[in-house]
PDB file of N, CA and C in Angstrom:
ATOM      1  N   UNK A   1     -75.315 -78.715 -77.638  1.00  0.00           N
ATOM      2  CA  UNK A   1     -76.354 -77.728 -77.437  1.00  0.00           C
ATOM      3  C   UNK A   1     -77.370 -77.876 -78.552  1.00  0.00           C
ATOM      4  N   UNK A   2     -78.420 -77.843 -78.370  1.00  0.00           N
ATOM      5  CA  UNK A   2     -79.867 -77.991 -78.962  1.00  0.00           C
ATOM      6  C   UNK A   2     -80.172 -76.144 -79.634  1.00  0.00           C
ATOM      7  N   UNK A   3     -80.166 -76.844 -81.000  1.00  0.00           N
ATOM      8  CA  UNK A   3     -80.783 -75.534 -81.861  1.00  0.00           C
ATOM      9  C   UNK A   3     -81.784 -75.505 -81.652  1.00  0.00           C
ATOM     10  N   UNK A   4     -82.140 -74.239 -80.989  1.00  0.00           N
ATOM     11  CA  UNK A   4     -83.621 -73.564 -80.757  1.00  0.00           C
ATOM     12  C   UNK A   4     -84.713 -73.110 -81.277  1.00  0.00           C
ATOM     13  N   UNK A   5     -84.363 -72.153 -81.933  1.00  0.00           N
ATOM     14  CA  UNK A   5     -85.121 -71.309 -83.191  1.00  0.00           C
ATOM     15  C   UNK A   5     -84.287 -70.590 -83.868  1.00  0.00           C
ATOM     16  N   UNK A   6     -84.670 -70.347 -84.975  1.00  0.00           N
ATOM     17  CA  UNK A   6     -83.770 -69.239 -85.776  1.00  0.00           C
ATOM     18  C   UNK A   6     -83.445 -68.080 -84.530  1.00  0.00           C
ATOM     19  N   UNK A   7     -82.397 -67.285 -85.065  1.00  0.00           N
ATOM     20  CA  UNK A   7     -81.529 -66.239 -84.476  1.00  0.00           C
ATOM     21  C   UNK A   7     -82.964 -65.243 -84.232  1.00  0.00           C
ATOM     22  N   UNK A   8     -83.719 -64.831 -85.386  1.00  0.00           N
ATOM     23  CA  UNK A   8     -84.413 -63.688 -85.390  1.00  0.00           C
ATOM     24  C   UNK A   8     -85.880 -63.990 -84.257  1.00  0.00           C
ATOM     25  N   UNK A   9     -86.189 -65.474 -84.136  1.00  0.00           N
ATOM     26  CA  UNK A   9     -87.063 -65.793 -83.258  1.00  0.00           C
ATOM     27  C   UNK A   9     -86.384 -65.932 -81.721  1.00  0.00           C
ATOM     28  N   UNK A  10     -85.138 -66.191 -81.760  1.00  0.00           N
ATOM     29  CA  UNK A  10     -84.735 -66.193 -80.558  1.00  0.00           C
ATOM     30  C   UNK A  10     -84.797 -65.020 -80.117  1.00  0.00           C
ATOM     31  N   UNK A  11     -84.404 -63.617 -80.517  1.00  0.00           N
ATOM     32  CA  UNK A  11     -84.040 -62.012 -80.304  1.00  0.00           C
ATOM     33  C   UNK A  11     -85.515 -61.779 -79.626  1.00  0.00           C
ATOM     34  N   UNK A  12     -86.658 -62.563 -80.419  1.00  0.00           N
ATOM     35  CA  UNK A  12     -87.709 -61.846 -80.356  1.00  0.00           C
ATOM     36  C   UNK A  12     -88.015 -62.809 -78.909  1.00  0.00           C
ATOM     37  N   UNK A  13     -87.680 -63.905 -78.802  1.00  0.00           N
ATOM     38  CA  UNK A  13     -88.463 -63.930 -77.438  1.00  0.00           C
ATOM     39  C   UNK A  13     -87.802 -63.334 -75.950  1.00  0.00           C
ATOM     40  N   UNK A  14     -86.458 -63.597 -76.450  1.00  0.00           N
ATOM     41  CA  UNK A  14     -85.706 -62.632 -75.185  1.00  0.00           C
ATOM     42  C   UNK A  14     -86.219 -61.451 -75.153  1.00  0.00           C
ATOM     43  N   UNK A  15     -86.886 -60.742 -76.056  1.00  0.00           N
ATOM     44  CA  UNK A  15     -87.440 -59.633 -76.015  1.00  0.00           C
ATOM     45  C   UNK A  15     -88.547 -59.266 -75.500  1.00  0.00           C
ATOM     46  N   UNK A  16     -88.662 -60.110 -75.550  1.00  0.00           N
ATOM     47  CA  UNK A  16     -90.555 -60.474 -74.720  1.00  0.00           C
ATOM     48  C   UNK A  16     -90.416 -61.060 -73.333  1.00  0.00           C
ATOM     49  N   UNK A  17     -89.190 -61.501 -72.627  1.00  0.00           N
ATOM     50  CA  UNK A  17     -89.097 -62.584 -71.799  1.00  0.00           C
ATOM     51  C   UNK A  17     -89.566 -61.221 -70.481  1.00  0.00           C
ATOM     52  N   UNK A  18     -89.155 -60.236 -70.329  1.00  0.00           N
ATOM     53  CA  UNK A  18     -89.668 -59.453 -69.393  1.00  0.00           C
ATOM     54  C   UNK A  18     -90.955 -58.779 -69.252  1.00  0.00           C
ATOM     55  N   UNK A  19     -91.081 -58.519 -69.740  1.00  0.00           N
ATOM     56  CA  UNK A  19     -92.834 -58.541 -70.243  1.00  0.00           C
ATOM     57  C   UNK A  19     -93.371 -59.204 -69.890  1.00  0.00           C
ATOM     58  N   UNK A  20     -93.384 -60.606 -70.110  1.00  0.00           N
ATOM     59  CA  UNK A  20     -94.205 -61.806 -69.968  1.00  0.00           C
ATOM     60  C   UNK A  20     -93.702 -62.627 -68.403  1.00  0.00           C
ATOM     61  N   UNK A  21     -92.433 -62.133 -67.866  1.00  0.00           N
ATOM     62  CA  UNK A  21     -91.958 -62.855 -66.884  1.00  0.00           C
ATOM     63  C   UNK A  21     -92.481 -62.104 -65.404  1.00  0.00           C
ATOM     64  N   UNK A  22     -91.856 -60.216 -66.086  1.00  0.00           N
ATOM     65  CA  UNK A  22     -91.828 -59.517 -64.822  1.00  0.00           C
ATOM     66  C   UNK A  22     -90.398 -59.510 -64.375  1.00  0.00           C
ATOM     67  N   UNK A  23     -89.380 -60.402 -65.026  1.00  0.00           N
ATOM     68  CA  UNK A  23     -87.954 -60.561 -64.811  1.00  0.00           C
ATOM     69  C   UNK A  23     -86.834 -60.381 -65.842  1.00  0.00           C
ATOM     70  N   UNK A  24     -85.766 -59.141 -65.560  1.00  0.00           N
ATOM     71  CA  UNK A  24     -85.026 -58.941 -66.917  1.00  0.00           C
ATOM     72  C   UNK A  24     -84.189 -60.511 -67.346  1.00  0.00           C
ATOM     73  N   UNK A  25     -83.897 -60.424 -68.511  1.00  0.00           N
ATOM     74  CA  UNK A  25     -83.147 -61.926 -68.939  1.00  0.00           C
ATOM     75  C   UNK A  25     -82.046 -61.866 -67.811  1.00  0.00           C
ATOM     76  N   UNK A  26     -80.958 -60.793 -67.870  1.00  0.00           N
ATOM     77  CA  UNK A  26     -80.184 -60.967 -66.973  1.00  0.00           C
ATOM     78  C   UNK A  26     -80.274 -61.587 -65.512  1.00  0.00           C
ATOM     79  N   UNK A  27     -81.560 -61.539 -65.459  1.00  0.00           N
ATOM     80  CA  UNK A  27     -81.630 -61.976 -63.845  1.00  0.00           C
ATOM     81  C   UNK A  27     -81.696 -63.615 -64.157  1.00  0.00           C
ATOM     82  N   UNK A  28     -82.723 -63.850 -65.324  1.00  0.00           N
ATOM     83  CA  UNK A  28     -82.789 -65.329 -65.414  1.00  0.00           C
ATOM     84  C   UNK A  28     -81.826 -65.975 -65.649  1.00  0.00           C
ATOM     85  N   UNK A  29     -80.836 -65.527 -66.314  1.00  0.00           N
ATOM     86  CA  UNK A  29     -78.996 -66.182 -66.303  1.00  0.00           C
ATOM     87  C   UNK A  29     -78.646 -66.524 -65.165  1.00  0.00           C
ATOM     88  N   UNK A  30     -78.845 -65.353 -64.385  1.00  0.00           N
ATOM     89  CA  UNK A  30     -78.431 -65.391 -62.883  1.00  0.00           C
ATOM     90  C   UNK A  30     -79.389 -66.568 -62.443  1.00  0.00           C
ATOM     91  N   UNK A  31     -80.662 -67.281 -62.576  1.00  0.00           N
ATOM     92  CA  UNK A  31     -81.049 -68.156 -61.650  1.00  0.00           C
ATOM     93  C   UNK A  31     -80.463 -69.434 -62.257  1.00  0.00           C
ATOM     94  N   UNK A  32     -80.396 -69.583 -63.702  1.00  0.00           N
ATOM     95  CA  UNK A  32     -79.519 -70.515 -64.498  1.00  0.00           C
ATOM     96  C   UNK A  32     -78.054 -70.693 -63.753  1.00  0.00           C
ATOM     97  N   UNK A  33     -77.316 -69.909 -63.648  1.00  0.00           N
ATOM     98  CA  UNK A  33     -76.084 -70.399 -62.909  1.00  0.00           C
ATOM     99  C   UNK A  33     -75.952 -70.593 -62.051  1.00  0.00           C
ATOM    100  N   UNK A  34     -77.020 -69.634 -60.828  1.00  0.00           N
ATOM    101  CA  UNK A  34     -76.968 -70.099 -59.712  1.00  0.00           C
ATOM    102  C   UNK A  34     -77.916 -71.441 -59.466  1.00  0.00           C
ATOM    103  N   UNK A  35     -78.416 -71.775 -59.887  1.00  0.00           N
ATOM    104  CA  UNK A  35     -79.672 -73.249 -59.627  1.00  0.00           C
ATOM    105  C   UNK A  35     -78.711 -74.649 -60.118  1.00  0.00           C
ATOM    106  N   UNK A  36     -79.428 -75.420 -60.405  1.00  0.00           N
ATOM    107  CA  UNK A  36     -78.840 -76.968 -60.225  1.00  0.00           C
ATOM    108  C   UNK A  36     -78.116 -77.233 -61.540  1.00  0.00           C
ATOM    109  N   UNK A  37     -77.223 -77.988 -61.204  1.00  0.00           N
ATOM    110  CA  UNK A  37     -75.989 -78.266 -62.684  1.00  0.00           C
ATOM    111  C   UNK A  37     -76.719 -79.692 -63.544  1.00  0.00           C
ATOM    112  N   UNK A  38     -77.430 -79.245 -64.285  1.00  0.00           N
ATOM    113  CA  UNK A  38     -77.896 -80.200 -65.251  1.00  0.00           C
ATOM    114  C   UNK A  38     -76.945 -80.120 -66.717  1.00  0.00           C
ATOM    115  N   UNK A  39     -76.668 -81.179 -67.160  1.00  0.00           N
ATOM    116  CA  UNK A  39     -75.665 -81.647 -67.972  1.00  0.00           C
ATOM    117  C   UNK A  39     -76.797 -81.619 -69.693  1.00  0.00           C
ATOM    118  N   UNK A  40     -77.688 -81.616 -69.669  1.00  0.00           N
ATOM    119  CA  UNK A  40     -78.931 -81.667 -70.631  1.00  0.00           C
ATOM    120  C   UNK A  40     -79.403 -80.624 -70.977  1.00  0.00           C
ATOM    121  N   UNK A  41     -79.835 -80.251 -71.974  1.00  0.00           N
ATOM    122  CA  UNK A  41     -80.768 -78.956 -72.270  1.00  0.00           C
ATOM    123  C   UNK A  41     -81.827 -79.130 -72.134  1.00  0.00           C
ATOM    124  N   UNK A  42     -82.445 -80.138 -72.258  1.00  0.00           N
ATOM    125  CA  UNK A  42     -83.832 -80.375 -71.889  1.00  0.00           C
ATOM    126  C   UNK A  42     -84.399 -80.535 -70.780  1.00  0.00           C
ATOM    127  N   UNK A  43     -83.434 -81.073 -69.448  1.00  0.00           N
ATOM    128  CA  UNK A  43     -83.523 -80.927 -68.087  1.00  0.00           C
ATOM    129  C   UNK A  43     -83.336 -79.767 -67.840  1.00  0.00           C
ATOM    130  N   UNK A  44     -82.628 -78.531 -68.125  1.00  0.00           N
ATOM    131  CA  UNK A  44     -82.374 -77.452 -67.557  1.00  0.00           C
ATOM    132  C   UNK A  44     -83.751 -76.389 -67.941  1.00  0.00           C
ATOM    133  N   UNK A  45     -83.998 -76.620 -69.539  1.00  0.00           N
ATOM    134  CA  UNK A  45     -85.447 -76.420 -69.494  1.00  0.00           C
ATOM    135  C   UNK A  45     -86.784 -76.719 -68.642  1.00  0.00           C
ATOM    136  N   UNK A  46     -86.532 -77.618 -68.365  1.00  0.00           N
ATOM    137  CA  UNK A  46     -87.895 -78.720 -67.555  1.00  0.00           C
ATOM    138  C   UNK A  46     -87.476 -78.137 -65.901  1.00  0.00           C
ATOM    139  N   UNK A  47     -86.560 -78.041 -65.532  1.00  0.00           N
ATOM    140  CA  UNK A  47     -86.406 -77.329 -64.082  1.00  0.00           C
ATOM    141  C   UNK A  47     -86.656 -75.823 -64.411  1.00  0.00           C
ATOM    142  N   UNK A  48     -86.372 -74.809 -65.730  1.00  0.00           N
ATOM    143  CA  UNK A  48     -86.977 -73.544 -65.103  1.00  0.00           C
ATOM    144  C   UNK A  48     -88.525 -73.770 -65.450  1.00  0.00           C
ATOM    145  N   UNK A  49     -88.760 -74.362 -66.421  1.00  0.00           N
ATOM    146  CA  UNK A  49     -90.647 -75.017 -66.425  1.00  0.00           C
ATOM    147  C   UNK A  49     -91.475 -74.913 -64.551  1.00  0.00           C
ATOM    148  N   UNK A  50     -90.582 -76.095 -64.315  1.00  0.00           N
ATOM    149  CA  UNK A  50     -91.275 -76.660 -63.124  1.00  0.00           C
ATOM    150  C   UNK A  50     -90.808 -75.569 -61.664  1.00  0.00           C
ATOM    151  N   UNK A  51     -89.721 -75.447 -62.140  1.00  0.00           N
ATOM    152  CA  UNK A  51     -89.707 -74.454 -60.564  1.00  0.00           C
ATOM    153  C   UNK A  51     -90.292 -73.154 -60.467  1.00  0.00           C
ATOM    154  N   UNK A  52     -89.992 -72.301 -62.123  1.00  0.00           N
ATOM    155  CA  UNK A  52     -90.119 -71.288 -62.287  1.00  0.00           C
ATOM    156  C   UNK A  52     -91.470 -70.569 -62.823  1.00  0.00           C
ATOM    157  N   UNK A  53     -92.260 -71.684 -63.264  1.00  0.00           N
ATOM    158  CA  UNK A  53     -93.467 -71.792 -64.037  1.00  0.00           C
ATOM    159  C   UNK A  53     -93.089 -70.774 -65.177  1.00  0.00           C
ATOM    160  N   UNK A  54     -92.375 -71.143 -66.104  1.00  0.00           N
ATOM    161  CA  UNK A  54     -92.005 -70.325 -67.092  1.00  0.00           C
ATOM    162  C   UNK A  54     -92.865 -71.166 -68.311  1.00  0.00           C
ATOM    163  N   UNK A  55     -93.293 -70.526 -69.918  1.00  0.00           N
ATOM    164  CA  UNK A  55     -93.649 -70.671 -70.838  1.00  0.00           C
ATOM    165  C   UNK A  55     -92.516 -71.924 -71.299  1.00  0.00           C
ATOM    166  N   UNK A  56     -92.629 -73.116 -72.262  1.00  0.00           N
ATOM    167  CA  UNK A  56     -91.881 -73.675 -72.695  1.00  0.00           C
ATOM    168  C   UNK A  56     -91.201 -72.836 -73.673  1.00  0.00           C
ATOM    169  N   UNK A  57     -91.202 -72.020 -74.639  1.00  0.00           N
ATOM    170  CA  UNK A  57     -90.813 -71.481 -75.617  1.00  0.00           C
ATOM    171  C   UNK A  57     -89.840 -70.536 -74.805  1.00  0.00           C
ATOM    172  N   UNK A  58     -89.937 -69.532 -73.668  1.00  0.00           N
ATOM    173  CA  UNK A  58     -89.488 -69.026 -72.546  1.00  0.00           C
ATOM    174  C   UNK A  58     -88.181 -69.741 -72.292  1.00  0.00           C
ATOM    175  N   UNK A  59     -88.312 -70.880 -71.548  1.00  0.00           N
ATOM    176  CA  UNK A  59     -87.412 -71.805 -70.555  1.00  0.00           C
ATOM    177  C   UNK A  59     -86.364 -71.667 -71.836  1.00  0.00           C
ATOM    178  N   UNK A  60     -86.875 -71.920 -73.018  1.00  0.00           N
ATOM    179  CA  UNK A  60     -85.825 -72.927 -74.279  1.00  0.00           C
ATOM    180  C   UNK A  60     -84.889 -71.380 -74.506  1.00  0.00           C
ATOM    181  N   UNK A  61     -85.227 -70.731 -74.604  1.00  0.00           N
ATOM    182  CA  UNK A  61     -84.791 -68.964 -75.039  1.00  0.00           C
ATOM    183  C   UNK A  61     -83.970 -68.909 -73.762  1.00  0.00           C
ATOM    184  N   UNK A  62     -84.372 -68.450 -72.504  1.00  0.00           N
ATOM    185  CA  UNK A  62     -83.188 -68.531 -71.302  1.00  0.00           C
ATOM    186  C   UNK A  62     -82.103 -69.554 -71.757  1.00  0.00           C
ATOM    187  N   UNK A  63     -82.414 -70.912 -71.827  1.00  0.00           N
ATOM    188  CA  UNK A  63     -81.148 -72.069 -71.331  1.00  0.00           C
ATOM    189  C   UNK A  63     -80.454 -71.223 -72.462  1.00  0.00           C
ATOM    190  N   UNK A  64     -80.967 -71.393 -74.456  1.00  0.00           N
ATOM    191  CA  UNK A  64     -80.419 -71.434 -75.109  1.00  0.00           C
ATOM    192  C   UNK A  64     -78.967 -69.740 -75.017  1.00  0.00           C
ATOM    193  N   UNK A  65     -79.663 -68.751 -75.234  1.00  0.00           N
ATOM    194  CA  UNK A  65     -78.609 -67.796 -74.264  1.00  0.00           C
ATOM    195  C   UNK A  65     -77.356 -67.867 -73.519  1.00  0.00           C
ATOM    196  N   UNK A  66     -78.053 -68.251 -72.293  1.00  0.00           N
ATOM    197  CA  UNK A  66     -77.131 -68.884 -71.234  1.00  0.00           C
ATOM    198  C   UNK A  66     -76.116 -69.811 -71.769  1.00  0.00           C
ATOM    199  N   UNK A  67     -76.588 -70.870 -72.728  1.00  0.00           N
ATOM    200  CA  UNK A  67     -75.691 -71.753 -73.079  1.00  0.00           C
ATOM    201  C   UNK A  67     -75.107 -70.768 -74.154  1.00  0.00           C
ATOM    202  N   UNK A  68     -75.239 -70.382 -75.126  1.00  0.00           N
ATOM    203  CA  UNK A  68     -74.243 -69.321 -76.009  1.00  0.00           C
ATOM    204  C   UNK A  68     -73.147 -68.235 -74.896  1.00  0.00           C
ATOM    205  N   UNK A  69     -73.793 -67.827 -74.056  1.00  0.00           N
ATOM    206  CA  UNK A  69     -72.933 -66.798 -73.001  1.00  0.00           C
ATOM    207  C   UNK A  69     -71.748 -67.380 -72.666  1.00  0.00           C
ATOM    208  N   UNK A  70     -72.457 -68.970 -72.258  1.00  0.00           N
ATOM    209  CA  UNK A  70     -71.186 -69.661 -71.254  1.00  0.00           C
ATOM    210  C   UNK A  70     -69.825 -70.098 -72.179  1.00  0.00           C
ATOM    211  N   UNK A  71     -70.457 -70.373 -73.586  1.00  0.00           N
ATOM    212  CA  UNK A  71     -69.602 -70.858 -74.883  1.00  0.00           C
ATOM    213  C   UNK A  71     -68.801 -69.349 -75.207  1.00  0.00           C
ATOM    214  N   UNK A  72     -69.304 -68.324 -75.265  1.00  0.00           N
ATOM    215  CA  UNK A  72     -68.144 -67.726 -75.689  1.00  0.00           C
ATOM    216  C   UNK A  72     -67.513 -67.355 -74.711  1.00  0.00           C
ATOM    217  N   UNK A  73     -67.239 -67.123 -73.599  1.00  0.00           N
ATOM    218  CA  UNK A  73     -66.821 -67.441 -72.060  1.00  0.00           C
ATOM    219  C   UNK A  73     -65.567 -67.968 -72.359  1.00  0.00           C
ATOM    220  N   UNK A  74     -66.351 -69.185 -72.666  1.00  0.00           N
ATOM    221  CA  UNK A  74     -64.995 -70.139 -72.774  1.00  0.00           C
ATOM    222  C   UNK A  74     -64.259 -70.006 -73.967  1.00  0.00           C
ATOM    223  N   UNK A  75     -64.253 -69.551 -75.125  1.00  0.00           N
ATOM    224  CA  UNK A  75     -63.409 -69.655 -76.069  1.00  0.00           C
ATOM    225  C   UNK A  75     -62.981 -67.936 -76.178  1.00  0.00           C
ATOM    226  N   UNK A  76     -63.521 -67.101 -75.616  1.00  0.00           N
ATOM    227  CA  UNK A  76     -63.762 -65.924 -75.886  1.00  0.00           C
ATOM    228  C   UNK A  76     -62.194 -64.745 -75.504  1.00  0.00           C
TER     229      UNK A  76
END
């Protein structure tokens, strides 16, 4: 998994991601798990880019999340 931004820049864009989307984060998890199984962080970025027309800084804040959620999931 690809370090994103510091912790305190990450908080802040999930914080902003509805605002700027119109969509709570939770829902965007939900299109992350439900959409296509990319093995990359940078492909999974580049598909909510391109499908979703999301902000790059945006896309990187969803995957990065999602990918922390799914990690403590699994060890959790």
């Amino acid at each position: 998994m690809s370090q994103v931004f510091s912790e305190e820049t990450h908080r802040n864009l999930l914080a902003r991601i509805p605002h700027c989307t119109g969509r709570e984060v939770s829902d965007w998890l939900r299109t992350v798990e439900d959409g296509p199984c990319f093995l990359r962080f940078e492909e999974k970025v580049s598909w909510l880019r391109g499908e979703h027309n999301l902000a790059y800084g945006h896309a990187k804040a969803i995957i990065h999340e999602y990918d922390l959620r799914r990690a403590a999931r699994r060890f959790g």
